[in-house]
N, C-alpha and C. Protein backbone atom coordinates (compact mmCIF):
# COMPACT_ATOMS: atom_id res chain seq x y z
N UNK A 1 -13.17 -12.92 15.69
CA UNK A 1 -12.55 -12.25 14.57
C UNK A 1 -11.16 -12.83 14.33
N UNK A 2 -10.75 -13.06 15.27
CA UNK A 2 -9.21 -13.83 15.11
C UNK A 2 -9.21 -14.92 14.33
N UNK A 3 -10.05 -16.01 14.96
CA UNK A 3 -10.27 -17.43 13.69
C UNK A 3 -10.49 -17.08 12.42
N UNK A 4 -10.99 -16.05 12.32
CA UNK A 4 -11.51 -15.61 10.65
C UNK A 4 -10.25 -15.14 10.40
N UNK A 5 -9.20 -14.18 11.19
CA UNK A 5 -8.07 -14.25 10.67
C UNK A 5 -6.94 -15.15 9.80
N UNK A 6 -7.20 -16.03 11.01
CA UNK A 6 -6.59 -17.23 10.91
C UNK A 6 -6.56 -18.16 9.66
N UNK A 7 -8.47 -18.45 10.04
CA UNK A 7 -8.49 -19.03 8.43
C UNK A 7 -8.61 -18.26 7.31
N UNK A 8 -8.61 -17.50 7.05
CA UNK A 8 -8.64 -16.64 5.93
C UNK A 8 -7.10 -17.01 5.60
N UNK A 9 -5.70 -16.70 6.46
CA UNK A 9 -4.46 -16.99 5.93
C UNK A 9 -4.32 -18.36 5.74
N UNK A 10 -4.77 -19.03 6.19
CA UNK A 10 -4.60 -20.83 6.08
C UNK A 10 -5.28 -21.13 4.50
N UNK A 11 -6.59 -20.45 4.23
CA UNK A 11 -7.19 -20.09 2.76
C UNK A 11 -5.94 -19.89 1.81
N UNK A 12 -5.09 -18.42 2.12
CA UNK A 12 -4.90 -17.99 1.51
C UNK A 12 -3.25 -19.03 0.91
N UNK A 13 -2.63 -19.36 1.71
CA UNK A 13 -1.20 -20.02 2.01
C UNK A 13 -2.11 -21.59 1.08
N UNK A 14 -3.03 -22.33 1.49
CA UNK A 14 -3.47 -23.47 0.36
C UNK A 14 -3.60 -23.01 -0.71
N UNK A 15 -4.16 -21.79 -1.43
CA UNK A 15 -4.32 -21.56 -2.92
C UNK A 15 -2.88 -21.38 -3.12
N UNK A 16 -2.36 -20.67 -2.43
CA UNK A 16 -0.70 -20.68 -2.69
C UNK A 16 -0.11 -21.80 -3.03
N UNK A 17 0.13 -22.55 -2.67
CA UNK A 17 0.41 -23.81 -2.17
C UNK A 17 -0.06 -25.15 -3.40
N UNK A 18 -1.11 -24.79 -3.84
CA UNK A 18 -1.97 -24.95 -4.95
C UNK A 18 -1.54 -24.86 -6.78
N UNK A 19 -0.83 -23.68 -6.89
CA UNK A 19 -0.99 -23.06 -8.10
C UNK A 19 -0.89 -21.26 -7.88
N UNK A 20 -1.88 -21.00 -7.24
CA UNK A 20 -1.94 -19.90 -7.02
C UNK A 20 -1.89 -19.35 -8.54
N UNK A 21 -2.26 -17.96 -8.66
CA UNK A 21 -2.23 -17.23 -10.03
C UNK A 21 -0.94 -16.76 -10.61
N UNK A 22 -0.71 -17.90 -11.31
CA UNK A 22 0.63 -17.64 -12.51
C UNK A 22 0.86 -16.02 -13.10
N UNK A 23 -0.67 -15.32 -13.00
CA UNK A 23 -0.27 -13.82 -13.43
C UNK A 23 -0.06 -13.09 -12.73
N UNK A 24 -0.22 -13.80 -11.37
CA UNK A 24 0.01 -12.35 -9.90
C UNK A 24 1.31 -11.47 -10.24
N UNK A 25 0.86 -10.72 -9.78
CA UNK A 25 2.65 -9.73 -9.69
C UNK A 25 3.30 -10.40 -8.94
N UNK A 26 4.59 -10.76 -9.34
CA UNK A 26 5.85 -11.18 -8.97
C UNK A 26 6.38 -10.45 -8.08
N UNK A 27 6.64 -10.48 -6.49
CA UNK A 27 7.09 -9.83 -5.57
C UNK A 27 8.38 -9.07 -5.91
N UNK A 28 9.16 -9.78 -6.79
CA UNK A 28 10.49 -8.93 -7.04
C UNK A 28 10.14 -7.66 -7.95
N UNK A 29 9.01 -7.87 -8.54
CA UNK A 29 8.71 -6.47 -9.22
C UNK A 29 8.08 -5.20 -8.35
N UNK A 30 7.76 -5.93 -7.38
CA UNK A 30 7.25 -4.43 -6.11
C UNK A 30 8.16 -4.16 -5.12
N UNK A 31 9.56 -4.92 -4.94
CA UNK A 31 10.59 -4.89 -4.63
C UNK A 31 11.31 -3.69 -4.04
N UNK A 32 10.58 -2.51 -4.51
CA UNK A 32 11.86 -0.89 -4.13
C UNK A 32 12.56 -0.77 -5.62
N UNK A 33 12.80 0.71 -5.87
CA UNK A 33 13.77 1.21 -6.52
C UNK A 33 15.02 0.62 -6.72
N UNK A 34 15.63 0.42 -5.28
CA UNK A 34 16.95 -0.36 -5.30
C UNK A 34 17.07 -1.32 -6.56
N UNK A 35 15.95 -1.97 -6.38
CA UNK A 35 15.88 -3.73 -6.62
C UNK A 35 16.03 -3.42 -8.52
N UNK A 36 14.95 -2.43 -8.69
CA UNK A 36 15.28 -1.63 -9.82
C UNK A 36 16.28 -1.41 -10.97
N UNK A 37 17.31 -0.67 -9.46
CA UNK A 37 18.55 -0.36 -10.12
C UNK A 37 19.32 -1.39 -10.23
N UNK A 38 19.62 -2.01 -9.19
CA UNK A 38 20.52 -3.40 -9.29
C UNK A 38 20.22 -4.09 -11.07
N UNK A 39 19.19 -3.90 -10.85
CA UNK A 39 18.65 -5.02 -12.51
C UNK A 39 19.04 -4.17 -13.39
N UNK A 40 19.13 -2.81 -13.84
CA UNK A 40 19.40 -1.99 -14.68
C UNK A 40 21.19 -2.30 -15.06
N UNK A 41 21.27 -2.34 -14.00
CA UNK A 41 22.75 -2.51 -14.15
C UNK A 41 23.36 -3.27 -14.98
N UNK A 42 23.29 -4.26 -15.56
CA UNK A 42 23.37 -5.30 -16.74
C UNK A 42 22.93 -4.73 -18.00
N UNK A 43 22.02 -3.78 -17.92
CA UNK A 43 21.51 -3.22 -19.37
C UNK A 43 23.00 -2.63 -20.13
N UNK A 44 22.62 -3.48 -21.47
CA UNK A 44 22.01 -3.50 -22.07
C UNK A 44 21.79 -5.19 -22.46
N UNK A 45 22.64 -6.09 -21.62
CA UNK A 45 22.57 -7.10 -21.73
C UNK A 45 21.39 -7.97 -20.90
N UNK A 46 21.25 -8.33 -20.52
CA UNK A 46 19.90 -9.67 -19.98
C UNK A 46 19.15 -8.83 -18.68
N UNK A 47 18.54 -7.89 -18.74
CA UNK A 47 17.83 -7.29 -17.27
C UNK A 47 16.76 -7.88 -16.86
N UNK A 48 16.80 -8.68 -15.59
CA UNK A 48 15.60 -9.02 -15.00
C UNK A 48 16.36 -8.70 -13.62
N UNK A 49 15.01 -9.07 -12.74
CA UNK A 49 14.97 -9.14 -11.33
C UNK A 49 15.66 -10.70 -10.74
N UNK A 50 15.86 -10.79 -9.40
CA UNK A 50 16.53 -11.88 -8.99
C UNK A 50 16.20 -13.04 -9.31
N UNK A 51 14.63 -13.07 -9.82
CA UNK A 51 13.77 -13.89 -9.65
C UNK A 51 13.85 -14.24 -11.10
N UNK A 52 14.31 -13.80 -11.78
CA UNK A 52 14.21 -14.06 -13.14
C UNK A 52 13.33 -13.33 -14.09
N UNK A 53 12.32 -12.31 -12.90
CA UNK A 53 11.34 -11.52 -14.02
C UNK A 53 12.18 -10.24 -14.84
N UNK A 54 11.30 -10.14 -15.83
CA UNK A 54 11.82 -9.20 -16.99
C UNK A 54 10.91 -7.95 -16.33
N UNK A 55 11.73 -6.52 -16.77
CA UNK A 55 10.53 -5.21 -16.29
C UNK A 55 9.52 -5.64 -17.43
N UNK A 56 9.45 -5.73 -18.31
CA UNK A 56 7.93 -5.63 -18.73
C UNK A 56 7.55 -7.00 -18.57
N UNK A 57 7.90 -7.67 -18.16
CA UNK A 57 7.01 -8.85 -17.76
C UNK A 57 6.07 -8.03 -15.96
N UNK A 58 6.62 -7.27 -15.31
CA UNK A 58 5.90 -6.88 -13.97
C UNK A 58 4.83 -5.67 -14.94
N UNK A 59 5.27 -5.23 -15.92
CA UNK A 59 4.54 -4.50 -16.55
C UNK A 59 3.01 -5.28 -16.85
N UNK A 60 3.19 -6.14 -17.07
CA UNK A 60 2.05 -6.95 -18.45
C UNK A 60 1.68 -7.58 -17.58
N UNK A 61 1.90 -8.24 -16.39
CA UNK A 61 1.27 -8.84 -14.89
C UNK A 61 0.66 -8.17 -14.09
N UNK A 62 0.89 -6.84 -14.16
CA UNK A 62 0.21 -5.86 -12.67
C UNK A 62 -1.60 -5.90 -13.22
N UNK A 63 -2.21 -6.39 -13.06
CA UNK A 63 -3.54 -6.44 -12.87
C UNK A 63 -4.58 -5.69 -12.34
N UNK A 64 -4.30 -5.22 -11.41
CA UNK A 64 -5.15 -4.21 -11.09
C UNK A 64 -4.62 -2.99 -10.84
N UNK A 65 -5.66 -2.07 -10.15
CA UNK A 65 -4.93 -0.72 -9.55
C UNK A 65 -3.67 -0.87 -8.54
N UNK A 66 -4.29 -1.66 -7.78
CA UNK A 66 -3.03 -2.08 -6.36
C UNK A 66 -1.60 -2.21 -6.80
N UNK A 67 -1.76 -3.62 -7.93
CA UNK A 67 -0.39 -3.85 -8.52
C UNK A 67 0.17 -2.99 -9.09
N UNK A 68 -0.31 -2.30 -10.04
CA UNK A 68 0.30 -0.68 -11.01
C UNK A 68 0.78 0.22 -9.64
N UNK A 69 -0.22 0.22 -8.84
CA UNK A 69 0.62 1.23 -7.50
C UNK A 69 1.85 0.81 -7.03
N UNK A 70 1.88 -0.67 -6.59
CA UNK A 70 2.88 -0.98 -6.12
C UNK A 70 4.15 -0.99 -7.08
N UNK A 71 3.80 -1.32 -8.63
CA UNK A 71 5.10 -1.67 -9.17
C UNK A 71 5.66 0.00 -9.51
N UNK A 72 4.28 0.90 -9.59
CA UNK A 72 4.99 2.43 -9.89
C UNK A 72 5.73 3.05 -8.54
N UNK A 73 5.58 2.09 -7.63
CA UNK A 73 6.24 3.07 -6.15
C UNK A 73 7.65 2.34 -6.55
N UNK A 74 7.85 1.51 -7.26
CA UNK A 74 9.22 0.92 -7.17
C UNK A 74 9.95 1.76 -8.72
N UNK A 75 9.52 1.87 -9.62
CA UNK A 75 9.53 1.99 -10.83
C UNK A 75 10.25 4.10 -11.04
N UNK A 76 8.85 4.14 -10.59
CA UNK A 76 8.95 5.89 -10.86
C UNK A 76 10.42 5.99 -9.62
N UNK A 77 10.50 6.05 -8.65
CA UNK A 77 11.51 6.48 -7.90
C UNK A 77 12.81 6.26 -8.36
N UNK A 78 12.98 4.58 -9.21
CA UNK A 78 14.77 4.43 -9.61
C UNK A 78 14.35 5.43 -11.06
N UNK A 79 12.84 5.78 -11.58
CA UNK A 79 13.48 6.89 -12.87
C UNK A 79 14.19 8.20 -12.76
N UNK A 80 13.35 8.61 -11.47
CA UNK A 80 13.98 9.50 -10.63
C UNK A 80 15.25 9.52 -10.71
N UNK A 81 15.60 9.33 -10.07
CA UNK A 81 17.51 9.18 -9.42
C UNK A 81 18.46 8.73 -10.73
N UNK A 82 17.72 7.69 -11.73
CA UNK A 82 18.59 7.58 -12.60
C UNK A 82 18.63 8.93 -13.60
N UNK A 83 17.31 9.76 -13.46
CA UNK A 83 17.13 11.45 -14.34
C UNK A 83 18.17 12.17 -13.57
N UNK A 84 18.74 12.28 -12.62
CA UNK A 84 19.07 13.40 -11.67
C UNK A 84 20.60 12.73 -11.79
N UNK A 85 20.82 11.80 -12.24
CA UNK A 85 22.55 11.53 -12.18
C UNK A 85 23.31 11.99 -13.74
N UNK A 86 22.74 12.52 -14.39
CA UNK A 86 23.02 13.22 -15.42
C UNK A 86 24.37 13.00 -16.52
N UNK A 87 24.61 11.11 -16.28
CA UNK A 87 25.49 10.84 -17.23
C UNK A 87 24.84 10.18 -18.37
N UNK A 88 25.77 9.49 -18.66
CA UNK A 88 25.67 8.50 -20.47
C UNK A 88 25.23 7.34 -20.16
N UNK A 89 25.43 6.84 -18.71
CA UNK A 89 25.22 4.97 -18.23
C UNK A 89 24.05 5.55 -17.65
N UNK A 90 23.56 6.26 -17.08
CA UNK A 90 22.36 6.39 -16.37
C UNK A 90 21.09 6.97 -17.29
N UNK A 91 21.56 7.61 -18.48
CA UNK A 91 21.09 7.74 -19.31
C UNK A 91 20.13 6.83 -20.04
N UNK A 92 21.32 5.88 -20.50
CA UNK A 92 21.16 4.68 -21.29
C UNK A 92 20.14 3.80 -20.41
N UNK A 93 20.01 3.88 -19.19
CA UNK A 93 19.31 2.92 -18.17
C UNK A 93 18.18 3.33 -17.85
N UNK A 94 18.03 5.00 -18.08
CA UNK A 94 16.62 5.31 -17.66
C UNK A 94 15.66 5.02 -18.87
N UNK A 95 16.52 4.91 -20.30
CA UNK A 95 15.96 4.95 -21.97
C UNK A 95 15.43 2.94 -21.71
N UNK A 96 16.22 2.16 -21.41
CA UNK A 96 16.20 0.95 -21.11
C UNK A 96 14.65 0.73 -20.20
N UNK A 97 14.48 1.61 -19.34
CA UNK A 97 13.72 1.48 -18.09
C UNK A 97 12.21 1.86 -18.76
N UNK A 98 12.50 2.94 -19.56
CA UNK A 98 10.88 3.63 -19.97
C UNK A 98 10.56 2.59 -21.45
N UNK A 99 11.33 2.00 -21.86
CA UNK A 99 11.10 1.01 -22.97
C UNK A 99 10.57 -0.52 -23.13
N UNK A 100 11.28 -0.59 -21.81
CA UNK A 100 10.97 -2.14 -21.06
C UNK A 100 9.61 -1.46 -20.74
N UNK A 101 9.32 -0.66 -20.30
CA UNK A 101 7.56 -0.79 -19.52
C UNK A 101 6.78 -0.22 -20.76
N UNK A 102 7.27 0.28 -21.84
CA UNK A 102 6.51 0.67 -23.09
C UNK A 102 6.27 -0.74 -23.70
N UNK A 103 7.22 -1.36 -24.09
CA UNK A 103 6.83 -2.38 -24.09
C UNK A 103 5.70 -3.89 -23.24
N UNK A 104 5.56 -3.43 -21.94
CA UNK A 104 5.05 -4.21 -21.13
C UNK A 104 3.60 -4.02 -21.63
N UNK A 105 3.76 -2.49 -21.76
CA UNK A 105 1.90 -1.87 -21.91
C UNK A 105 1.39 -2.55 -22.36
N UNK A 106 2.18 -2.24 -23.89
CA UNK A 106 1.92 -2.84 -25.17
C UNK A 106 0.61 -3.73 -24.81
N UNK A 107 1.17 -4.69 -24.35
CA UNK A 107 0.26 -5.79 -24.00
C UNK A 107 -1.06 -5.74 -23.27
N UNK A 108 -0.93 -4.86 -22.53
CA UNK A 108 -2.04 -4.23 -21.89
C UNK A 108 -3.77 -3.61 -22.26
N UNK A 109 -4.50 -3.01 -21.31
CA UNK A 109 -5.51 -2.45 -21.83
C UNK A 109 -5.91 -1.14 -21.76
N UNK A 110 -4.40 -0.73 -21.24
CA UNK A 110 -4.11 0.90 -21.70
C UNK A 110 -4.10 1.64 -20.19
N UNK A 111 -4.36 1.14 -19.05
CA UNK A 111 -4.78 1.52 -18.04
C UNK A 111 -3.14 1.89 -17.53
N UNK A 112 -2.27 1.13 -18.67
CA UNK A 112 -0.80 1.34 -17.85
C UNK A 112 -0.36 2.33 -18.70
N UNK A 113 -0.51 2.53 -19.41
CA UNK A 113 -0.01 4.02 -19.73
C UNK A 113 0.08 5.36 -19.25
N UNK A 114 -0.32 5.01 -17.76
CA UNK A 114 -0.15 6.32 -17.18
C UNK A 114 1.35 5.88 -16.58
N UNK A 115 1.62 4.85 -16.16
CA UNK A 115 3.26 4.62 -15.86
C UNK A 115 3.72 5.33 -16.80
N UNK A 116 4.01 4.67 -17.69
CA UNK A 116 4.75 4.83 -19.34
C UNK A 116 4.72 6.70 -19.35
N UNK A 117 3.52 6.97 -19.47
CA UNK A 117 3.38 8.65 -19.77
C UNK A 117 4.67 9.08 -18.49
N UNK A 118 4.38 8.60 -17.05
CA UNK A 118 4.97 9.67 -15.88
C UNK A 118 6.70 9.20 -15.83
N UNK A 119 6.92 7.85 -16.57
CA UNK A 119 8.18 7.26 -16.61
C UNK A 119 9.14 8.20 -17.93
N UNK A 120 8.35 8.32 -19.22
CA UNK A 120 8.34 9.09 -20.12
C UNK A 120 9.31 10.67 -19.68
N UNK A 121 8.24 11.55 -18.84
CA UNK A 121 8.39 12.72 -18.29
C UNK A 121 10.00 12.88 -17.74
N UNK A 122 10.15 11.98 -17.17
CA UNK A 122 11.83 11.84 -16.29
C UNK A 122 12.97 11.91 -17.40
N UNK A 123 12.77 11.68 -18.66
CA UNK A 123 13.62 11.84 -19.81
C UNK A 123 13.63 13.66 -20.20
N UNK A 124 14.13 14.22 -19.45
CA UNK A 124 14.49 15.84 -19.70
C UNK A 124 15.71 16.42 -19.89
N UNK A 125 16.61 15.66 -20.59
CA UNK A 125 18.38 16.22 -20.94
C UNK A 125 18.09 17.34 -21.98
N UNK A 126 19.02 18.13 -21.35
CA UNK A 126 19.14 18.63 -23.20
C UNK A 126 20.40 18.54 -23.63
N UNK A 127 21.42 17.90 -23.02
CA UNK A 127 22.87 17.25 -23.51
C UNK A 127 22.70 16.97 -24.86
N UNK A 128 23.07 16.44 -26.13
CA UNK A 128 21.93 15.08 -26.84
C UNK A 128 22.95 14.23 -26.41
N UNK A 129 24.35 14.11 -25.87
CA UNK A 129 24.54 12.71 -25.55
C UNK A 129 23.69 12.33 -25.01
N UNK A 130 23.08 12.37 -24.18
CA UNK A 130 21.80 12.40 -22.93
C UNK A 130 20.92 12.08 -24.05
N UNK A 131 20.27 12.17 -24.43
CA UNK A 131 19.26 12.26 -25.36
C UNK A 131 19.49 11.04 -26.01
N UNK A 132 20.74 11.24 -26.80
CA UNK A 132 21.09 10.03 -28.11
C UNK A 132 20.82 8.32 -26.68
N UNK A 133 21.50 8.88 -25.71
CA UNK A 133 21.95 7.53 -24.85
C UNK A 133 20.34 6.93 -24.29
N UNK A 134 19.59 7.95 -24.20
CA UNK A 134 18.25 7.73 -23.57
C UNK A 134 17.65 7.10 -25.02
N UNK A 135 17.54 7.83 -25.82
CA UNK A 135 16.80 6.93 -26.88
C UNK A 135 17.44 5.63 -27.32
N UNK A 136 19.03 5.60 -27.29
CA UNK A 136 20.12 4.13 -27.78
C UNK A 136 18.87 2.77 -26.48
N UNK A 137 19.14 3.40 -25.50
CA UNK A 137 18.46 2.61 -23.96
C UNK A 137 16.55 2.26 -24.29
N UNK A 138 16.28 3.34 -24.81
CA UNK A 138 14.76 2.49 -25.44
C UNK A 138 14.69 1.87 -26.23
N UNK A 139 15.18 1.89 -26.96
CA UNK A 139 14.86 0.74 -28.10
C UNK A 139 15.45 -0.85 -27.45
N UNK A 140 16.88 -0.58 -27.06
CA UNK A 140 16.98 -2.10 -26.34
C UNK A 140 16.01 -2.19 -25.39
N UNK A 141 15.46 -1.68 -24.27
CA UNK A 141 14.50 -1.83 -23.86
C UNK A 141 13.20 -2.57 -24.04
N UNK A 142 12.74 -1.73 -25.40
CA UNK A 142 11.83 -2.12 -26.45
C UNK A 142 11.98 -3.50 -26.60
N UNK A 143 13.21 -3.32 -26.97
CA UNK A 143 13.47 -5.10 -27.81
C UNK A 143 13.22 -6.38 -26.56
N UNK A 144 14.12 -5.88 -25.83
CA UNK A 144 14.43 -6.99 -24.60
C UNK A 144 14.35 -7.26 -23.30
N UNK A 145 13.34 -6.02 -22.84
CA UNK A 145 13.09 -5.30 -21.18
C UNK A 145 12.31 -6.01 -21.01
């Protein structure tokens, strides 16, 4: 069972090595929350990951169930924390955050819209600065996430 280990990773490291699938999810998009926030931080100007990915580019790449799990364990948690800090910049970043992956769907075959719907939900101010800043943050989102 070990050799089958073995070669199975030696398999797997040559297709790598190869080309490998240009649409795989991008590791920086399953990254953690953190990785998340760090990228938010630039919004409203150029947000990607270290790697250069855009959030709805990990949006429009996650392929199967696995990937949507992994990128929502990173995703839903920074919506979290950015809902619960209850200013105008965190605002603007959670509106940025649910727009970029509205946009990702887009592209999609609808299976990601349950992100989008539970990312959606975390938008609960009743400030309307809060409100105005969350919707100002989707549309750039929209445009450029």
């Amino acid at each position: 069972m070990r050799a089958a280990a073995v070669i199975g990773t030696a398999l797997a490291v040559l297709s790598v090595g190869c080309g490998g699938d240009s649409t795989a999810l991008p590791p920086a998009c399953s990254d953690g929350p953190q990785s998340v926030l760090r990228a938010l931080r630039t919004a409203p100007r150029d947000v990607h990951f270290t790697d250069g990915t855009r959030l709805s580019a990990c949006v429009s790449r996650a392929q199967d169930d696995a990937e949507l799990q992994q990128l929502g364990f990173s995703l839903t948690p920074a919506a979290d924390r950015l809902a619960r800090n209850r200013d105008e910049r965190s605002a603007f970043r959670l509106g940025y955050l649910v727009g970029a992956v509205r946009s990702g769907a887009a592209t999609t075959n609808g299976v990601h819209l349950e992100l989008v719907r539970r990312l959606e939900s975390t938008v609960t101010f009743d400030a309307p600065a809060l409100l105005a800043a969350a919707r100002r943050g989707a549309r750039a989102g929209e445009m450029s996430g």
